[in-house]
Protein backbone atom coordinates (compact mmCIF):
# COMPACT_ATOMS: atom_id res chain seq x y z
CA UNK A 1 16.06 -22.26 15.47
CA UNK A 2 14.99 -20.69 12.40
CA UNK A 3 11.05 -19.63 12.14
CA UNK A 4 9.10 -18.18 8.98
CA UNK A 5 6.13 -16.17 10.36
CA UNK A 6 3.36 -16.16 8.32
CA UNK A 7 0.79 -12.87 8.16
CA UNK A 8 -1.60 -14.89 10.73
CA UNK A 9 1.23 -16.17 13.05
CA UNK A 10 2.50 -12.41 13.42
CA UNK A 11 -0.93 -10.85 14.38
CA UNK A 12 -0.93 -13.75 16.98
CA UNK A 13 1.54 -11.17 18.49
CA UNK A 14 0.03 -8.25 18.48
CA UNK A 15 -3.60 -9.63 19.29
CA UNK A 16 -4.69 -12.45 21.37
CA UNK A 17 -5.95 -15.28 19.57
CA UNK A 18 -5.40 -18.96 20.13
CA UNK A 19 -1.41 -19.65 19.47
CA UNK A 20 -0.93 -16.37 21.29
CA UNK A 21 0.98 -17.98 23.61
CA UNK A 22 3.24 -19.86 21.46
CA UNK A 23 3.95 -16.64 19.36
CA UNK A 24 4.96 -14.60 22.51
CA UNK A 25 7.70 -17.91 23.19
CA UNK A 26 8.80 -17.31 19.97
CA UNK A 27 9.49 -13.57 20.47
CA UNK A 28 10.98 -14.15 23.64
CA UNK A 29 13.42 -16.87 22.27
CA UNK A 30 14.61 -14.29 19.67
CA UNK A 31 14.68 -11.56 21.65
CA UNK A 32 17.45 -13.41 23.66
CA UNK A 33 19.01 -14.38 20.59
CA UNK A 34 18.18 -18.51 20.40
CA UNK A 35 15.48 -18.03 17.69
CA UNK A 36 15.51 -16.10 14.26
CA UNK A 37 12.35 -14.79 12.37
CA UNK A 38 11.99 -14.84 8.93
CA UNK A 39 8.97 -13.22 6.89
CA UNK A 40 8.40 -11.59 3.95
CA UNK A 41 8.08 -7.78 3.14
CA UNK A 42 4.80 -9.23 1.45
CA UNK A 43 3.65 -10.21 5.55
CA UNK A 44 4.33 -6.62 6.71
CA UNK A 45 1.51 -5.42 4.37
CA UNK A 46 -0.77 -8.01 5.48
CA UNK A 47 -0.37 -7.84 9.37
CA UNK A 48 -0.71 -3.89 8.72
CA UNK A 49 -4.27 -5.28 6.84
CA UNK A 50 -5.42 -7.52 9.50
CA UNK A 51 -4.93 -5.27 11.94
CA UNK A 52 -7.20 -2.64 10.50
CA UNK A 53 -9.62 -5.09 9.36
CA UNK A 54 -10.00 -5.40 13.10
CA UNK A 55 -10.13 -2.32 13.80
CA UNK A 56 -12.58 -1.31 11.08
CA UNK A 57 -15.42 -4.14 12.31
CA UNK A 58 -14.61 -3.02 16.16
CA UNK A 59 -12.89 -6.15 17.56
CA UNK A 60 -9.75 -4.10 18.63
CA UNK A 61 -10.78 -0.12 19.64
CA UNK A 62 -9.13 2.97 18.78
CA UNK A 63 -5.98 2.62 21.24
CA UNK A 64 -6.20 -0.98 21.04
CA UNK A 65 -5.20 -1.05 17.50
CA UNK A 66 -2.84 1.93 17.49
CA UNK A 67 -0.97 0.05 20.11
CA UNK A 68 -0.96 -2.98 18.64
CA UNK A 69 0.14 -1.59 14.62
CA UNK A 70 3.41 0.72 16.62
CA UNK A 71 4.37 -2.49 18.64
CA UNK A 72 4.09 -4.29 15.53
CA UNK A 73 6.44 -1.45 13.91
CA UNK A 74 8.78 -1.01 16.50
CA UNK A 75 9.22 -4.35 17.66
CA UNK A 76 10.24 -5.46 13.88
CA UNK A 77 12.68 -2.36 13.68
CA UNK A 78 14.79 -3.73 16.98
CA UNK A 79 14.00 -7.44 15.70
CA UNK A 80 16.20 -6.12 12.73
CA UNK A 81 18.28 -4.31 14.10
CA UNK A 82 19.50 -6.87 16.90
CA UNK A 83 19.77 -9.11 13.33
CA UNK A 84 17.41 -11.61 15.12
CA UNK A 85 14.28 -10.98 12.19
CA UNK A 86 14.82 -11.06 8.18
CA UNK A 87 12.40 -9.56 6.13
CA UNK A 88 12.43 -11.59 2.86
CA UNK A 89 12.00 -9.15 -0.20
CA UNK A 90 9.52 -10.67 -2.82
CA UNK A 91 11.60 -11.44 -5.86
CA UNK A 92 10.51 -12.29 -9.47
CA UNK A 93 11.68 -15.58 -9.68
CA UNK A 94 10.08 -16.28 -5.81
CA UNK A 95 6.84 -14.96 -7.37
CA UNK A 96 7.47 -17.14 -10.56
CA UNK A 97 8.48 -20.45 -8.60
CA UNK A 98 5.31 -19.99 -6.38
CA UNK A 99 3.11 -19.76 -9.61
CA UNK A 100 3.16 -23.75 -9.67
CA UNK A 101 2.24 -24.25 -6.02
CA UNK A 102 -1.10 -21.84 -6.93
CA UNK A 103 -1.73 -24.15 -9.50
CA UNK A 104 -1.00 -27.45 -7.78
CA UNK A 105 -3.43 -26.66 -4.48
CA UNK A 106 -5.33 -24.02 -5.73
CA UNK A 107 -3.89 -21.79 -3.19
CA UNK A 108 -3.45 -17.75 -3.24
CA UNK A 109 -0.46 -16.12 -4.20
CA UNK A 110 0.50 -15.07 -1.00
CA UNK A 111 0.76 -18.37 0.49
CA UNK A 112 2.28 -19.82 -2.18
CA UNK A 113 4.93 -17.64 -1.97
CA UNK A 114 5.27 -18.08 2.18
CA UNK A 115 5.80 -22.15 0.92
CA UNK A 116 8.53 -20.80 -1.68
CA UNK A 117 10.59 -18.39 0.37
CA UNK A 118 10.47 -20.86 3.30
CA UNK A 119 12.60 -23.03 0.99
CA UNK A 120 14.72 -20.88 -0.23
CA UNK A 121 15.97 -19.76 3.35
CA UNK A 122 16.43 -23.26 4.80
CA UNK A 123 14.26 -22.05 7.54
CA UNK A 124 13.46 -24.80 10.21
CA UNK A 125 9.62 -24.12 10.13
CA UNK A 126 6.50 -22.19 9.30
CA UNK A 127 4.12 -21.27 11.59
CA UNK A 128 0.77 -20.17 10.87
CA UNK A 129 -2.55 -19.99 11.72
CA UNK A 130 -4.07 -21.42 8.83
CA UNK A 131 -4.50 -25.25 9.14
CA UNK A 132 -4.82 -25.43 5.30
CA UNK A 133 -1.71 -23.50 4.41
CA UNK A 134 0.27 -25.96 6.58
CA UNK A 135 -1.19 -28.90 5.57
CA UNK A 136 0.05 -27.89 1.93
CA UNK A 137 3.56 -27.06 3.59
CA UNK A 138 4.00 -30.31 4.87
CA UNK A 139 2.76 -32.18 1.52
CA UNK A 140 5.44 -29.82 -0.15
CA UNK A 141 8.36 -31.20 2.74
CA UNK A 142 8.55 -27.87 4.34
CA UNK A 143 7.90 -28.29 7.74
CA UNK A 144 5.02 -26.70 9.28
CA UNK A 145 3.24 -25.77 12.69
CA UNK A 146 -0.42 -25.16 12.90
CA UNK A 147 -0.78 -22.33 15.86
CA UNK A 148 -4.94 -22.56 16.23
């Protein structure tokens, strides 16, 4: 099974949140090689983001978020390297095809562009946590998994 993470489906990883649980499944099946993860090099910017955001208004502490950003690292380095995770580069005509989707559902770029690359890569589904970004996905025939 192929999975696009989304920014909010990865930090489900690193800290617990409702669709924890699924998230860690989803590791686990890739780790032993019956799942692939897809996101985009766009995501790794934005987990890195969330993760300090949380750190910054105190709902993960000092060692709590330094062990959650180097897992978060290090687990995406073997990911790669045991060619079980591909980071999806953000490409001008990605960024241009997603241009319409902002438009159509008044959506941010970012999302948009999740919808777009999960297209290109034939990838079996998106998870996220954001009900509203997989509502869209699914009105847009990619399918989608809400993990709230």
């Amino acid at each position: 099974m192929k999975f696009y993470l989304d920014s909010s489906a990865i930090v489900k990883r690193y800290v617990l949140e409702e669709g924890s649980d699924k998230v860690k499944e989803i590791y686990f099946e890739a780790f032993n090689g019956a799942a692939t993860l897809h996101f985009s090099v766009w995501n790794v910017g934005e987990v890195l983001g969330a993760l300090d955001t949380y750190y910054r208004r105190n709902w993960l502490e000092g060692e709590d978020y330094r062990v959650a950003r180097e897992s978060f690292i290090a687990e995406t380095v073997r990911l790669l390297k045991l060619n079980v995770a591909k980071v999806v580069p953000v490409r001008s005509r990605l960024l241009a095809e997603s241009w319409l989707l902002v438009e159509k559902h008044h959506i941010y770029e970012a999302d948009a562009l999740q919808i777009v690359s999960v297209e290109n890569l034939g990838v079996d589904q998106l998870l996220s946590g954001d009900q509203r970004l997989v509502d869209i996905s699914n009105k847009e025939e990619v399918n989608a998994a809400y993990l709230g």
